[in-house]
Protein backbone atom coordinates (compact mmCIF):
# COMPACT_ATOMS: atom_id res chain seq x y z
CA UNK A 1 118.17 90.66 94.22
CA UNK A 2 117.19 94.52 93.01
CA UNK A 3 116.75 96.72 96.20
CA UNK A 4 113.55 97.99 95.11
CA UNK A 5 112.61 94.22 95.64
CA UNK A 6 113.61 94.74 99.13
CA UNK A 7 112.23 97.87 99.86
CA UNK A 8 108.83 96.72 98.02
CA UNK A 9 108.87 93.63 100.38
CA UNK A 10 108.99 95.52 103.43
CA UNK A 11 106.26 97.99 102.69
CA UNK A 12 104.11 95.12 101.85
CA UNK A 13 104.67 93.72 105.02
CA UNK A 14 104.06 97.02 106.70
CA UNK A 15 100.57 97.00 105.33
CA UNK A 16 99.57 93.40 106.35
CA UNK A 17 101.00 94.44 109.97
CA UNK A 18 98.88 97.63 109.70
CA UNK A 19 96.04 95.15 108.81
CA UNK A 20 96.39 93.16 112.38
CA UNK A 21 94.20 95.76 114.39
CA UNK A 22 91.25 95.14 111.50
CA UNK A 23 91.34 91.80 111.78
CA UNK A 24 91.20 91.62 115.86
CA UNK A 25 88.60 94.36 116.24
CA UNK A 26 84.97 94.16 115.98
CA UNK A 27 84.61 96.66 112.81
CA UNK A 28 85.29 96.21 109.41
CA UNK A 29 85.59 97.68 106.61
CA UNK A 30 82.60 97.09 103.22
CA UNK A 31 82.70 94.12 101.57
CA UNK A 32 82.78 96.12 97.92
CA UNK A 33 86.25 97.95 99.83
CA UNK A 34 87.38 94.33 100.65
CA UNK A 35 86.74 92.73 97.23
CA UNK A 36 88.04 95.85 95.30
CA UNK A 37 91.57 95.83 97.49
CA UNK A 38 91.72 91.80 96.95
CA UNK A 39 91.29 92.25 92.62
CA UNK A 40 93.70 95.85 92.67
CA UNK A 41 97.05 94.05 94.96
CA UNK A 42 96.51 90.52 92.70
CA UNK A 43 96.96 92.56 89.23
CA UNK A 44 100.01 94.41 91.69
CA UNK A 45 101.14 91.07 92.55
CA UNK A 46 100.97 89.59 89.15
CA UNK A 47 103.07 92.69 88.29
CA UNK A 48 105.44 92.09 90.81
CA UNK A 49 105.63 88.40 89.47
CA UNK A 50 106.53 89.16 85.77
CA UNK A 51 109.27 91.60 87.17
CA UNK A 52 110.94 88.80 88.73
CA UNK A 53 110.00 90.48 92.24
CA UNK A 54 109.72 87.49 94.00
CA UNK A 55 110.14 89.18 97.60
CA UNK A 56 107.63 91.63 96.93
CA UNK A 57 105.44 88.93 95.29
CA UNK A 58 105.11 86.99 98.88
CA UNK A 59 104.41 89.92 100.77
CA UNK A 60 101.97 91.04 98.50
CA UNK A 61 100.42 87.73 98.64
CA UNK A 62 100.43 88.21 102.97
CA UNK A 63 98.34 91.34 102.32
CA UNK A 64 96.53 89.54 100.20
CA UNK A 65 95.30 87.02 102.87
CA UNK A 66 94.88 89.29 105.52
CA UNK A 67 92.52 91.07 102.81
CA UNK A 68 90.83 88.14 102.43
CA UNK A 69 90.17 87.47 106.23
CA UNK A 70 88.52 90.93 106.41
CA UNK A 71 86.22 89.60 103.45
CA UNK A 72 84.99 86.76 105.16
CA UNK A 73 84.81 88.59 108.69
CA UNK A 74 82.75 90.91 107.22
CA UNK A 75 80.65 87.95 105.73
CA UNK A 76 80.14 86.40 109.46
């Protein structure tokens, strides 16, 4: 395990925890924002994946998903 792995994984993390307040409150961002955020952190993510950054992969993947509940909030 590479520190940068580490440090990678807990940013990552930060951001889906930053996410939590979007996805309880009643405004959210576009849908072209959500979409755009979802396509840019899976290239990231399939970065992280042929670097062997398997922490940072799963977090990534958690921002992902919250991501992807904004997208189909906003759809609602």
């Amino acid at each position: 395990m590479v520190w940068q792995d580490v440090v990678i994984m807990a940013a990552c993390f930060g951001f889906a925890f930053a996410l939590i307040p979007s996805i309880k409150g009643i405004q959210k961002p576009a849908r072209a924002s959500c979409l755009l955020t979802i396509i840019l952190l899976t290239a990231i993510g399939i970065c992280f994946g042929t670097l062997n950054l398997w922490l940072s992969l799963a977090a990534q993947i958690t921002v992902i998903i919250a991501w992807c509940i904004l997208l189909v909030q906003r759809r609602v």
